[in-house]
PDB file of N, CA and C in Angstrom:
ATOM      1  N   UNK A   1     206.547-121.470 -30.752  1.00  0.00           N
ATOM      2  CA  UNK A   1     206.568-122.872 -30.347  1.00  0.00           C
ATOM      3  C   UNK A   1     205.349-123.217 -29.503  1.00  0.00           C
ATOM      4  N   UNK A   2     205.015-122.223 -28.642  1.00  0.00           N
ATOM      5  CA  UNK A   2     203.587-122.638 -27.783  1.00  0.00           C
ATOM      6  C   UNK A   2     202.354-122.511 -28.712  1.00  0.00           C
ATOM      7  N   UNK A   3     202.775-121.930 -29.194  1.00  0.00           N
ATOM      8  CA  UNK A   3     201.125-121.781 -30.267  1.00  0.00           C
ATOM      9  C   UNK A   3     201.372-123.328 -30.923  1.00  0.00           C
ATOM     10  N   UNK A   4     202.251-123.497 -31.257  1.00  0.00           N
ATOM     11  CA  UNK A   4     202.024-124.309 -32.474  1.00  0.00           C
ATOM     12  C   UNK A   4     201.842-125.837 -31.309  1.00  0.00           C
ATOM     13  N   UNK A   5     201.825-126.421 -30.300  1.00  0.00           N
ATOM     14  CA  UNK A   5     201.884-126.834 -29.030  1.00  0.00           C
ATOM     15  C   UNK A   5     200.577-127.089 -28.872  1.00  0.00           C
ATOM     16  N   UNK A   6     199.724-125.430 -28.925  1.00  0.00           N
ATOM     17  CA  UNK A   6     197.949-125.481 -28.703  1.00  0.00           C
ATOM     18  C   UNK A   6     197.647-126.197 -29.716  1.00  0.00           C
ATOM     19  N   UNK A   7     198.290-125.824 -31.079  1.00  0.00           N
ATOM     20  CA  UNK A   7     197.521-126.013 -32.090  1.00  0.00           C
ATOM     21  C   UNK A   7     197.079-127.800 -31.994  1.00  0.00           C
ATOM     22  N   UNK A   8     198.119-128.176 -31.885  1.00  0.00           N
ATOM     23  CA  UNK A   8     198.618-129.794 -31.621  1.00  0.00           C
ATOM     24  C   UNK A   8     197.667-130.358 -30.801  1.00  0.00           C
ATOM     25  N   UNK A   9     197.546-129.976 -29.644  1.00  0.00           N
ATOM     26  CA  UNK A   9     196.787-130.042 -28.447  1.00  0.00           C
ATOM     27  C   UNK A   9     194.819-130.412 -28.867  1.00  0.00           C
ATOM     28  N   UNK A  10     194.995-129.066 -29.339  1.00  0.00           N
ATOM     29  CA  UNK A  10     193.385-128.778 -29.571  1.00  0.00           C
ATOM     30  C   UNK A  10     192.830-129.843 -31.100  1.00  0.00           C
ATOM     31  N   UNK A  11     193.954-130.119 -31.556  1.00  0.00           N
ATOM     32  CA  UNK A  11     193.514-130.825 -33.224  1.00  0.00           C
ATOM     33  C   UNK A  11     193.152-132.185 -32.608  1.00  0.00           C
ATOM     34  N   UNK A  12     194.329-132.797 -31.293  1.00  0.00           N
ATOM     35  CA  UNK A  12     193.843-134.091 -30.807  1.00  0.00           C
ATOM     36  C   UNK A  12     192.871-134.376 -30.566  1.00  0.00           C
ATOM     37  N   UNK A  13     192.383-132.930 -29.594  1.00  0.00           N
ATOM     38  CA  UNK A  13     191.458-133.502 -28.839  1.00  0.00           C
ATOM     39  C   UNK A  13     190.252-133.687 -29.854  1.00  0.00           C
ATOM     40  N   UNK A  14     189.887-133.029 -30.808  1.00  0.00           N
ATOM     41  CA  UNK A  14     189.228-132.836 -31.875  1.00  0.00           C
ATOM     42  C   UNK A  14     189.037-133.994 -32.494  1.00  0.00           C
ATOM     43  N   UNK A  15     190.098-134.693 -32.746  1.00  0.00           N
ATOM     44  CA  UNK A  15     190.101-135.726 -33.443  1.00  0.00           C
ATOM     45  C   UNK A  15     189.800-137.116 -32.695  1.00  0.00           C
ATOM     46  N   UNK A  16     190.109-136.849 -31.604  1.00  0.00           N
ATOM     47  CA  UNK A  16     189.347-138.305 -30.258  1.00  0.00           C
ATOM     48  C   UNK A  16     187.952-137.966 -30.203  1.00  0.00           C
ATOM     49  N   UNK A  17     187.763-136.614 -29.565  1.00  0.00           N
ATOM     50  CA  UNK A  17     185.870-136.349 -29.813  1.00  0.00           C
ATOM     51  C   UNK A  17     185.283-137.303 -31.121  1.00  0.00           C
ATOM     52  N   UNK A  18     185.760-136.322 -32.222  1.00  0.00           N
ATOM     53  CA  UNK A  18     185.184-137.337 -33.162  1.00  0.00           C
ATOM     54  C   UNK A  18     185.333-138.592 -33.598  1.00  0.00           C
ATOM     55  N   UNK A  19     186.557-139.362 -33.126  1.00  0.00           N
ATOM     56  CA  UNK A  19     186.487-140.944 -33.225  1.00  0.00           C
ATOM     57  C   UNK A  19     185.056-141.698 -32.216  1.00  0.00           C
ATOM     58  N   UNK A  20     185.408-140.718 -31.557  1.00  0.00           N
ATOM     59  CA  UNK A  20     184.392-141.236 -30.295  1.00  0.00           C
ATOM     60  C   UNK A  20     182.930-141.111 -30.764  1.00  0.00           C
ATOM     61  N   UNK A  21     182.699-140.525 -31.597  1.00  0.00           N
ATOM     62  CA  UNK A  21     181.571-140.569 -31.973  1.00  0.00           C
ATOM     63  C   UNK A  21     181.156-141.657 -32.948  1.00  0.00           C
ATOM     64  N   UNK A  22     182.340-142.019 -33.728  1.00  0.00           N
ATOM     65  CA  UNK A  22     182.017-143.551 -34.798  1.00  0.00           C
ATOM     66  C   UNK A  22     181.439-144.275 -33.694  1.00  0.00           C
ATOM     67  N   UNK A  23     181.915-144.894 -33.088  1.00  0.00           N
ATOM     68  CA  UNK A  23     181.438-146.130 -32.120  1.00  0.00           C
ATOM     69  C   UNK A  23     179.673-145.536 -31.492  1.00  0.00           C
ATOM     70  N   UNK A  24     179.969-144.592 -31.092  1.00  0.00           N
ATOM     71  CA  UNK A  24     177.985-143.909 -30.578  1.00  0.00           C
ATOM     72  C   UNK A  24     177.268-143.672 -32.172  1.00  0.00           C
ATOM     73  N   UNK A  25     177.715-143.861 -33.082  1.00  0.00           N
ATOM     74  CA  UNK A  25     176.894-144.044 -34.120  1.00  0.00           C
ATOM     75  C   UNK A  25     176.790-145.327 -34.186  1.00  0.00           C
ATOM     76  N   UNK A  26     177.444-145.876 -34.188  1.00  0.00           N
ATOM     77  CA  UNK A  26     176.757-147.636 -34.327  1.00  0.00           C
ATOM     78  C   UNK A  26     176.421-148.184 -33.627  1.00  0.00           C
ATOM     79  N   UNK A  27     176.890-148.006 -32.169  1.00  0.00           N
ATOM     80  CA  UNK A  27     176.008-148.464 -31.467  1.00  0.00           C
ATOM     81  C   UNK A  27     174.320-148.216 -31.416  1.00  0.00           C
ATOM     82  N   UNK A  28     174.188-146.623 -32.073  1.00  0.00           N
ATOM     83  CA  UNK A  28     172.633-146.678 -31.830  1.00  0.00           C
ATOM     84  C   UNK A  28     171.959-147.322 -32.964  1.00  0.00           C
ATOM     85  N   UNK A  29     172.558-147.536 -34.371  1.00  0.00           N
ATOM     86  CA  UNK A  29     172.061-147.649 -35.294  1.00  0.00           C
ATOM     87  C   UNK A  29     172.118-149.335 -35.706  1.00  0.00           C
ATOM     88  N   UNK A  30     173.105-150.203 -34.885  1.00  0.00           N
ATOM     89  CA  UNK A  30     173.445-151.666 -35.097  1.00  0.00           C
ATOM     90  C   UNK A  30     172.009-152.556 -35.155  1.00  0.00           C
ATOM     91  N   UNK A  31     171.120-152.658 -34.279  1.00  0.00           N
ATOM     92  CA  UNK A  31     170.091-153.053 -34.035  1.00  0.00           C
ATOM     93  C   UNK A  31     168.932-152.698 -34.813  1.00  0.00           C
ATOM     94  N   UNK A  32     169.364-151.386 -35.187  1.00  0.00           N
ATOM     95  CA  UNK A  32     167.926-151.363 -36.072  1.00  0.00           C
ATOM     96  C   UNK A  32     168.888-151.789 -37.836  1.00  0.00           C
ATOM     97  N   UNK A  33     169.835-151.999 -38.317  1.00  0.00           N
ATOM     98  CA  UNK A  33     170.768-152.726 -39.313  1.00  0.00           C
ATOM     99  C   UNK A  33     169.770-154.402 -39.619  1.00  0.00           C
ATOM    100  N   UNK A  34     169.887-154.803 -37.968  1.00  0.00           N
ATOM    101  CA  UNK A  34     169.692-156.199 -37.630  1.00  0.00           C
ATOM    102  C   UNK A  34     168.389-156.684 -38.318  1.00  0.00           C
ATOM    103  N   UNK A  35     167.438-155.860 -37.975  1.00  0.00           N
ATOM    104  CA  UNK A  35     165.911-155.698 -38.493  1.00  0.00           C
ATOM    105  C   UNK A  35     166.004-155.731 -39.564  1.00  0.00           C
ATOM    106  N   UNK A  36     166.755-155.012 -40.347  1.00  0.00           N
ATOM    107  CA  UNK A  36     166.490-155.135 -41.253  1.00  0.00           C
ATOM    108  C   UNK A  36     167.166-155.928 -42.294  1.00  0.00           C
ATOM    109  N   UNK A  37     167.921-156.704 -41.796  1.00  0.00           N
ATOM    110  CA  UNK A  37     169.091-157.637 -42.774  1.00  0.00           C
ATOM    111  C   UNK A  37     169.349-159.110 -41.828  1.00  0.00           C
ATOM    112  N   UNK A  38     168.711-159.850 -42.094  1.00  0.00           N
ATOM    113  CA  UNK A  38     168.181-161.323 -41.656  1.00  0.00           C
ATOM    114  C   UNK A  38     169.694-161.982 -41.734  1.00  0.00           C
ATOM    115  N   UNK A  39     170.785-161.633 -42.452  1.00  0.00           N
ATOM    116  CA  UNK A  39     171.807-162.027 -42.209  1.00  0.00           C
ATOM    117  C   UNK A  39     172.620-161.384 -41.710  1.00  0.00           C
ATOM    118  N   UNK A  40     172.130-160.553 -40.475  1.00  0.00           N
ATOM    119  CA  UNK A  40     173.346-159.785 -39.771  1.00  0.00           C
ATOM    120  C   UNK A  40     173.185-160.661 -38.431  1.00  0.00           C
ATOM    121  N   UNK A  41     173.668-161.543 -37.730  1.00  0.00           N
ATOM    122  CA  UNK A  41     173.453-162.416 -37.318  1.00  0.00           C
ATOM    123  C   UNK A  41     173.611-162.094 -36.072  1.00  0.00           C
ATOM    124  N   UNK A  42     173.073-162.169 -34.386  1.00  0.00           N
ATOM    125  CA  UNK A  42     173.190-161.892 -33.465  1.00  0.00           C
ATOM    126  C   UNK A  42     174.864-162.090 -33.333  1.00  0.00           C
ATOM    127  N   UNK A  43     175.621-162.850 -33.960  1.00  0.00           N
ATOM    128  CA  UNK A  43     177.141-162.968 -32.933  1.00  0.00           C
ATOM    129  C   UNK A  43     177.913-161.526 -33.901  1.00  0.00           C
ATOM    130  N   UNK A  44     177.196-161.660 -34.846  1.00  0.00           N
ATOM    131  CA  UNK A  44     178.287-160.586 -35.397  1.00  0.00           C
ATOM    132  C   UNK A  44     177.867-159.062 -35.005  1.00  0.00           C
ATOM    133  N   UNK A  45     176.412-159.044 -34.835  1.00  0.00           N
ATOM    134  CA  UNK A  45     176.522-158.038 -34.426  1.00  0.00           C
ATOM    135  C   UNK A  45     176.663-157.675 -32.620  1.00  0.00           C
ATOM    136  N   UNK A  46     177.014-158.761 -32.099  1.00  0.00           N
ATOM    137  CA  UNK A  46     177.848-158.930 -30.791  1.00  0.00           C
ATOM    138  C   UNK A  46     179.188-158.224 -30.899  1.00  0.00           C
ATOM    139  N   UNK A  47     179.542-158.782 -31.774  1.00  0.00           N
ATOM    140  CA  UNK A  47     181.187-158.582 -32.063  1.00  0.00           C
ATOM    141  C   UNK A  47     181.250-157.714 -32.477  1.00  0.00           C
ATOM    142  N   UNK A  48     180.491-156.369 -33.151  1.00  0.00           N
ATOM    143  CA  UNK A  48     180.582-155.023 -33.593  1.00  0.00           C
ATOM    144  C   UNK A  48     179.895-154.414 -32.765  1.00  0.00           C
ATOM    145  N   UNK A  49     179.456-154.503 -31.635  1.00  0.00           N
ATOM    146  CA  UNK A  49     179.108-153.930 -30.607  1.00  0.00           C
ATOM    147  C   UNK A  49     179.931-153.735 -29.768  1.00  0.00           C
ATOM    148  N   UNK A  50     180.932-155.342 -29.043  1.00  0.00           N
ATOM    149  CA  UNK A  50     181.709-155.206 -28.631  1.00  0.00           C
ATOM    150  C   UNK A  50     183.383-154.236 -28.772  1.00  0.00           C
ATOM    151  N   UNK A  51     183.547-154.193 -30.141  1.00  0.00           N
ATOM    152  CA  UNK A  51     184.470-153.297 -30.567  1.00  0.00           C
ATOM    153  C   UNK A  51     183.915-151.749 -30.378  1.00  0.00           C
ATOM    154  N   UNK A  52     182.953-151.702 -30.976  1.00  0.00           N
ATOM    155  CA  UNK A  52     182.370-150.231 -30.620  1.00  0.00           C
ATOM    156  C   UNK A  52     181.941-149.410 -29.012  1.00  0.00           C
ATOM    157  N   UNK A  53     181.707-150.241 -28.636  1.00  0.00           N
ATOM    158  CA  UNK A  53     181.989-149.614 -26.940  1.00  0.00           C
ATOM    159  C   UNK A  53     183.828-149.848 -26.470  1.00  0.00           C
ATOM    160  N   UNK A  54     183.925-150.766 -26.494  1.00  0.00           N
ATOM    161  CA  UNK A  54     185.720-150.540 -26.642  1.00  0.00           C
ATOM    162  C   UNK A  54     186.274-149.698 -27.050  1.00  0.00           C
ATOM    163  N   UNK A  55     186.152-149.043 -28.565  1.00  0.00           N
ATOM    164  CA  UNK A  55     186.460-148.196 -28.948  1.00  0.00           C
ATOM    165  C   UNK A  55     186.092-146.660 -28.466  1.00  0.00           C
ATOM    166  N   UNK A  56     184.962-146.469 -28.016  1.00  0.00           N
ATOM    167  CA  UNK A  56     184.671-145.131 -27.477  1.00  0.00           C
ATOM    168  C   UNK A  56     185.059-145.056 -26.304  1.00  0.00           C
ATOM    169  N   UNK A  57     185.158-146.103 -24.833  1.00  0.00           N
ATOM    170  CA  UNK A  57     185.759-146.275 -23.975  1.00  0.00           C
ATOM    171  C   UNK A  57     187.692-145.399 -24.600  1.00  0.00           C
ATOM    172  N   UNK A  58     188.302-146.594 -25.176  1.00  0.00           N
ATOM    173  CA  UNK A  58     189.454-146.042 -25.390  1.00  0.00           C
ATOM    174  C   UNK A  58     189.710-144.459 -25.646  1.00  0.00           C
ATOM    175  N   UNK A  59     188.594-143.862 -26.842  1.00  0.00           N
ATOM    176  CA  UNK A  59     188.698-142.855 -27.164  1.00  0.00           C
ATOM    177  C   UNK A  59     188.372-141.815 -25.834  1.00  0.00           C
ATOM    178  N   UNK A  60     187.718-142.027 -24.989  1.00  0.00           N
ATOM    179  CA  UNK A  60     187.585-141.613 -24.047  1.00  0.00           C
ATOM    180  C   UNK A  60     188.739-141.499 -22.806  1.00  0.00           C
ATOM    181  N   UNK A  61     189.298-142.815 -22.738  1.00  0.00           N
ATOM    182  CA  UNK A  61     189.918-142.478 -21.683  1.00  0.00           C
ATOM    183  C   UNK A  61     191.602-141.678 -22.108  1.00  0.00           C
ATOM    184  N   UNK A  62     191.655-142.072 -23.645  1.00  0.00           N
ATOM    185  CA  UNK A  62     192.692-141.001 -24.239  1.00  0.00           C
ATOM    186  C   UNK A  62     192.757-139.460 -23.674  1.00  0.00           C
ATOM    187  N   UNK A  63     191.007-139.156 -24.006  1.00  0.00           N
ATOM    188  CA  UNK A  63     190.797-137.625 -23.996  1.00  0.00           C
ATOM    189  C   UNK A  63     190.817-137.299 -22.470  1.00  0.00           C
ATOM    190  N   UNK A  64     190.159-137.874 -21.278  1.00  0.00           N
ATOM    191  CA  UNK A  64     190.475-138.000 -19.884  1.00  0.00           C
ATOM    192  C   UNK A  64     191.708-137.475 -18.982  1.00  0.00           C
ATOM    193  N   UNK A  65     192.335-138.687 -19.540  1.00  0.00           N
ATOM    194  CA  UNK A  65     193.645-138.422 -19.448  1.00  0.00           C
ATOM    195  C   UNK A  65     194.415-137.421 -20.101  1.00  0.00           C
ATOM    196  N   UNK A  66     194.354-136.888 -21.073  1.00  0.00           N
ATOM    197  CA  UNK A  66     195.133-135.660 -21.886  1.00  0.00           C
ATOM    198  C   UNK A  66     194.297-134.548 -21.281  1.00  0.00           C
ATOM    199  N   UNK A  67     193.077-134.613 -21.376  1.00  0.00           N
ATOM    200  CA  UNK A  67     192.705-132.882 -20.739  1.00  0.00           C
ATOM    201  C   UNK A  67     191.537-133.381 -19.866  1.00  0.00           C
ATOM    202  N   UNK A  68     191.635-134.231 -19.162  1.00  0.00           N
ATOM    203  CA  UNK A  68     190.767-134.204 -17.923  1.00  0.00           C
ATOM    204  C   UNK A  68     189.194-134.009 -17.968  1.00  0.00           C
ATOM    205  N   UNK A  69     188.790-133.111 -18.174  1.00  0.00           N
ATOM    206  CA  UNK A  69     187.597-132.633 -18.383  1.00  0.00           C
ATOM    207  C   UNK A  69     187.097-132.519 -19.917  1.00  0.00           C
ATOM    208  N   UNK A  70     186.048-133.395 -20.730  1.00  0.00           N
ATOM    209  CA  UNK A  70     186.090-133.295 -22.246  1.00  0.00           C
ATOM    210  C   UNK A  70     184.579-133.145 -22.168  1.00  0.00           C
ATOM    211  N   UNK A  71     183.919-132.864 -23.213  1.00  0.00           N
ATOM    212  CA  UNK A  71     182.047-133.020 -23.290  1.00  0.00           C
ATOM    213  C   UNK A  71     182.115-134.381 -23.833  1.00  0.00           C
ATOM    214  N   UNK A  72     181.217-135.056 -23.194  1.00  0.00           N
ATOM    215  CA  UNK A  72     180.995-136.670 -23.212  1.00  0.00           C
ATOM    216  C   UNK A  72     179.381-136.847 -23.949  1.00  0.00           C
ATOM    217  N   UNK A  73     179.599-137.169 -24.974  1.00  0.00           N
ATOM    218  CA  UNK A  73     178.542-137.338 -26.024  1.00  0.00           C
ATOM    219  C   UNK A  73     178.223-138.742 -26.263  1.00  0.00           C
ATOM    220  N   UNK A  74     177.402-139.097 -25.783  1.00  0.00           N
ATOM    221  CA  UNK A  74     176.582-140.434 -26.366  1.00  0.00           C
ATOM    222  C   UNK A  74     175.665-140.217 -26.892  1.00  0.00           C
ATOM    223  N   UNK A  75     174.679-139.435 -27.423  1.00  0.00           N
ATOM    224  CA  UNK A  75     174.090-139.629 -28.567  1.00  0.00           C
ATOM    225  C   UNK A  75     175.071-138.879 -30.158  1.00  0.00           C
ATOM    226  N   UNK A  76     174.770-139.931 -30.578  1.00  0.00           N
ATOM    227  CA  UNK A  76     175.303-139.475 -32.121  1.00  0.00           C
ATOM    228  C   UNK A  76     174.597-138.651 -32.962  1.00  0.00           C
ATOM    229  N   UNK A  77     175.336-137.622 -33.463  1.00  0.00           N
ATOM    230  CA  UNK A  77     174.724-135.915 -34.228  1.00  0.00           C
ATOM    231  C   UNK A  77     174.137-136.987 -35.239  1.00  0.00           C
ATOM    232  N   UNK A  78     173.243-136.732 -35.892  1.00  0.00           N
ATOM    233  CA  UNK A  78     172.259-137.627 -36.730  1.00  0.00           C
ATOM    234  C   UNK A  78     172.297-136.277 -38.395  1.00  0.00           C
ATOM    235  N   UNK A  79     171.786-135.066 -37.275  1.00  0.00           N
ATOM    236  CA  UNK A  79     171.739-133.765 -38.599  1.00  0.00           C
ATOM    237  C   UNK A  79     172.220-132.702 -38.019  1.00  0.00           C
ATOM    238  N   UNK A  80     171.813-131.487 -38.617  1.00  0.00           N
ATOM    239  CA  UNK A  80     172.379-130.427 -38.375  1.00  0.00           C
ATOM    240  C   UNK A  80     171.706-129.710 -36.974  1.00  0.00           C
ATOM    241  N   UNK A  81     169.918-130.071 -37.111  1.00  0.00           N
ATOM    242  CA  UNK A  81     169.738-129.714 -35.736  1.00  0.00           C
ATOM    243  C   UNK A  81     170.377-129.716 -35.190  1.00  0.00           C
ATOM    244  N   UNK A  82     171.022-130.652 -33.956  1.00  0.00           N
ATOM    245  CA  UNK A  82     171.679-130.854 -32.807  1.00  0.00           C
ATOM    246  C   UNK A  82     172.523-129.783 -32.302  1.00  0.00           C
ATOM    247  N   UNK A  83     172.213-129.513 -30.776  1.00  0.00           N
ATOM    248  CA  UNK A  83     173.248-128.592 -30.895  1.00  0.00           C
ATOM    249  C   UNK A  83     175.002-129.205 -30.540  1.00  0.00           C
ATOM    250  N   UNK A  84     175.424-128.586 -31.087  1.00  0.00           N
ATOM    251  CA  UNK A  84     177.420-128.819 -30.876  1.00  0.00           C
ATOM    252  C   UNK A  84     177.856-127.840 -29.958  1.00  0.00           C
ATOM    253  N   UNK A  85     177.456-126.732 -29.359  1.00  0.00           N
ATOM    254  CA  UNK A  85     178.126-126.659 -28.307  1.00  0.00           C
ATOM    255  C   UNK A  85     178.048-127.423 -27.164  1.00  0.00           C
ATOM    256  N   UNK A  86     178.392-128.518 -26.778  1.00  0.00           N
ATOM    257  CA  UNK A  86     178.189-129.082 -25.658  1.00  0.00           C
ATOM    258  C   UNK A  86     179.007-129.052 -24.229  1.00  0.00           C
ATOM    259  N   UNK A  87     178.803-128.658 -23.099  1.00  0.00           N
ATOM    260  CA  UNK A  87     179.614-128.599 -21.978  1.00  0.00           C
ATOM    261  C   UNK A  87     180.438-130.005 -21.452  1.00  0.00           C
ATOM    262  N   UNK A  88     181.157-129.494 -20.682  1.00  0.00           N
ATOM    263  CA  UNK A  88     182.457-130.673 -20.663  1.00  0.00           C
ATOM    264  C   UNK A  88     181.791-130.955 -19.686  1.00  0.00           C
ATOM    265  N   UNK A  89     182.264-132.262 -19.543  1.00  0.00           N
ATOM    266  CA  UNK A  89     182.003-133.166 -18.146  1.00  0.00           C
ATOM    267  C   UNK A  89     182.932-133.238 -17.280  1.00  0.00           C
ATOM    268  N   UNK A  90     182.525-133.945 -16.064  1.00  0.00           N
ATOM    269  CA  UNK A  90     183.773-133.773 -14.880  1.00  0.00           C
ATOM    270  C   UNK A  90     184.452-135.044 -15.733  1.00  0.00           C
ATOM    271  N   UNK A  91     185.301-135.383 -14.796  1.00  0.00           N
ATOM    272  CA  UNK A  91     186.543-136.400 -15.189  1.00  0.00           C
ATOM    273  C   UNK A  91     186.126-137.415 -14.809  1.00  0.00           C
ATOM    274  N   UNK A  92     185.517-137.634 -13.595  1.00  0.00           N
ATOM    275  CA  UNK A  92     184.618-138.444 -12.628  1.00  0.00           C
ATOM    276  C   UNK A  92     183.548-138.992 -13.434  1.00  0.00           C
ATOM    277  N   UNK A  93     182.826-138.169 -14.297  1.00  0.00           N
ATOM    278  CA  UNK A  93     181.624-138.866 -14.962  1.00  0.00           C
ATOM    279  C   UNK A  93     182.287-139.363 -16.238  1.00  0.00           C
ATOM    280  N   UNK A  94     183.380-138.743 -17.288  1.00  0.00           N
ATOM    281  CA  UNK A  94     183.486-139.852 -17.861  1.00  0.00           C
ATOM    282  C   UNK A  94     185.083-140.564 -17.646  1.00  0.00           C
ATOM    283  N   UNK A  95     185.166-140.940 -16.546  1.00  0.00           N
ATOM    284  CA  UNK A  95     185.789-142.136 -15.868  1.00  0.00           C
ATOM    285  C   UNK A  95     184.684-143.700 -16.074  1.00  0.00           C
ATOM    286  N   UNK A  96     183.266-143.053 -15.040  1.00  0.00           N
ATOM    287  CA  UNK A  96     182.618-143.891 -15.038  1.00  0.00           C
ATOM    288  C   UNK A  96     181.641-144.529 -16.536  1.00  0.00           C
ATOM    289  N   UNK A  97     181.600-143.751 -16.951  1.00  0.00           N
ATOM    290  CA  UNK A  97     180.849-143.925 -18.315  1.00  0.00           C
ATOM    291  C   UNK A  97     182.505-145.233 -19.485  1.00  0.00           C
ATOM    292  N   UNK A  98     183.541-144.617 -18.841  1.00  0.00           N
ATOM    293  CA  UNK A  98     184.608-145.401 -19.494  1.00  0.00           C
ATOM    294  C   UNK A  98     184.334-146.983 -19.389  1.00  0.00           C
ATOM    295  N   UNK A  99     184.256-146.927 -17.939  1.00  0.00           N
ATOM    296  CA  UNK A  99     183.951-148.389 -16.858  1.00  0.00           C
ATOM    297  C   UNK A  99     182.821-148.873 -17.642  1.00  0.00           C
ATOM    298  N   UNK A 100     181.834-148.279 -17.757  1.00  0.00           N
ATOM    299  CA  UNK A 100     180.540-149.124 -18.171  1.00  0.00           C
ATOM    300  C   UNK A 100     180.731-149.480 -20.009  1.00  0.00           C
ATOM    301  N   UNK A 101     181.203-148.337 -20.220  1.00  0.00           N
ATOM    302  CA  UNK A 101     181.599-149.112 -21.939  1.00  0.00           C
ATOM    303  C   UNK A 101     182.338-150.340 -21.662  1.00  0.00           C
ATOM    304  N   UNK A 102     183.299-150.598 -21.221  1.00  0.00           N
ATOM    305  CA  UNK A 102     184.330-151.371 -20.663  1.00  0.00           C
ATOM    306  C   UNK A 102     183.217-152.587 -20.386  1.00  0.00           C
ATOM    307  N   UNK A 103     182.423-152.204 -19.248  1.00  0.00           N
ATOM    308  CA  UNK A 103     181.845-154.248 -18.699  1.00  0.00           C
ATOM    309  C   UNK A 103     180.314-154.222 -19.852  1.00  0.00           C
ATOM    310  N   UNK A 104     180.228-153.328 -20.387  1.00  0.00           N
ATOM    311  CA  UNK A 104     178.943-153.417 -21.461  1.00  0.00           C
ATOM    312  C   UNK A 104     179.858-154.223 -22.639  1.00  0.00           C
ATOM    313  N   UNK A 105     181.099-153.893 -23.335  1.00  0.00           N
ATOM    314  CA  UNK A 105     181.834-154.868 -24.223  1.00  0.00           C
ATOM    315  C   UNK A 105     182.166-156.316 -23.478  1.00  0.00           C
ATOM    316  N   UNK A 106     182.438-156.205 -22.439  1.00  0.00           N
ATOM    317  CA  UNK A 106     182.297-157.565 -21.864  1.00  0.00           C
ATOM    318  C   UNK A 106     181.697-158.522 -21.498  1.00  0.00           C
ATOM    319  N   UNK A 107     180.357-157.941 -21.470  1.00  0.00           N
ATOM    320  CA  UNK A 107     179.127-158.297 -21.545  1.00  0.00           C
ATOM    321  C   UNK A 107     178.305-158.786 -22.849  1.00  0.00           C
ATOM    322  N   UNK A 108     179.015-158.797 -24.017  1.00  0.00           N
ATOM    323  CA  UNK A 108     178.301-159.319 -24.933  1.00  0.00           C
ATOM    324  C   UNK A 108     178.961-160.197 -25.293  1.00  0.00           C
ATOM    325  N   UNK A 109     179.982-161.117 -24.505  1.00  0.00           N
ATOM    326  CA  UNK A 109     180.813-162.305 -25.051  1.00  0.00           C
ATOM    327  C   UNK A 109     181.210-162.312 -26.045  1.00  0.00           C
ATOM    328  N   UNK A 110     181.662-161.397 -26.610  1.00  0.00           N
ATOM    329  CA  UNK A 110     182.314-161.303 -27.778  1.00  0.00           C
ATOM    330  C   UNK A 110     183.929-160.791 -27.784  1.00  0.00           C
ATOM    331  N   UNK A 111     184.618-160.490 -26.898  1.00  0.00           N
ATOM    332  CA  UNK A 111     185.791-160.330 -26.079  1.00  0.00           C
ATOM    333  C   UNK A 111     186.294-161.220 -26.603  1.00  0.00           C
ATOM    334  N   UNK A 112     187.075-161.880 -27.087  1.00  0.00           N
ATOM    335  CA  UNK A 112     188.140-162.688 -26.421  1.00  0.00           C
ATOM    336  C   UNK A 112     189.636-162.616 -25.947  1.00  0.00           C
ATOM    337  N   UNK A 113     189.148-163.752 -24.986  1.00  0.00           N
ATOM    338  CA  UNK A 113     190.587-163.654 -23.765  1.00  0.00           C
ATOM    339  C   UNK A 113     191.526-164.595 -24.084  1.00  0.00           C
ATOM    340  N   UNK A 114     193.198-164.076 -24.045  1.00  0.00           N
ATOM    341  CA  UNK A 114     194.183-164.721 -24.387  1.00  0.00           C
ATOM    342  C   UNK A 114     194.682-165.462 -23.317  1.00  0.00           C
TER     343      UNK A 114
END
């Protein structure tokens, strides 16, 4: 029963890391999209910015909260170079990195409030 517990455990966290990485892929790649497609229009790509820091925020503060200490990746693996072992961060740094995804989506007026 405990193994199968880890297993559970470790697949989550696995699977938030890598959600968390959709949103740090588009965020780096949205802007240069823009350049090149005359109809990607500043609000929309507001509004897919805004979801995409939201979204890695969330995915983040999921993983935070479940195991405290996670490796906090903002650049997005592009190829195979990169390395993947990456060290975990305190809880403290991505707390704050949560916060700034958080007022960076709020910051592009694309939010809306009920």
């Amino acid at each position: 029963f405990l193994i199968d517990v880890l297993i559970i455990l470790c697949a989550t966290m696995v699977l938030f890391i890598r959600l968390s990485t959709l949103p740090t892929l588009w965020l780096k790649n949205a802007p240069k999209v823009q350049a090149s497609d005359n109809t990607y229009y500043d609000a929309v790509m507001n509004s897919h910015l805004c979801e995409a820091y939201f979204q890695r925020a969330y995915c983040y503060l999921i993983l935070v909260k479940n195991y405290k200490e996670v490796p906090l990746i903002l650049n997005p693996y592009t190829d195979d170079s990169q390395d993947t072992n990456v060290a975990k961060d305190s809880e403290e740094d991505i707390v704050k990195q949560v916060k700034a995804d958080l007022e960076t989506a709020l910051a592009t007026n694309s939010a809306k409030s009920t």
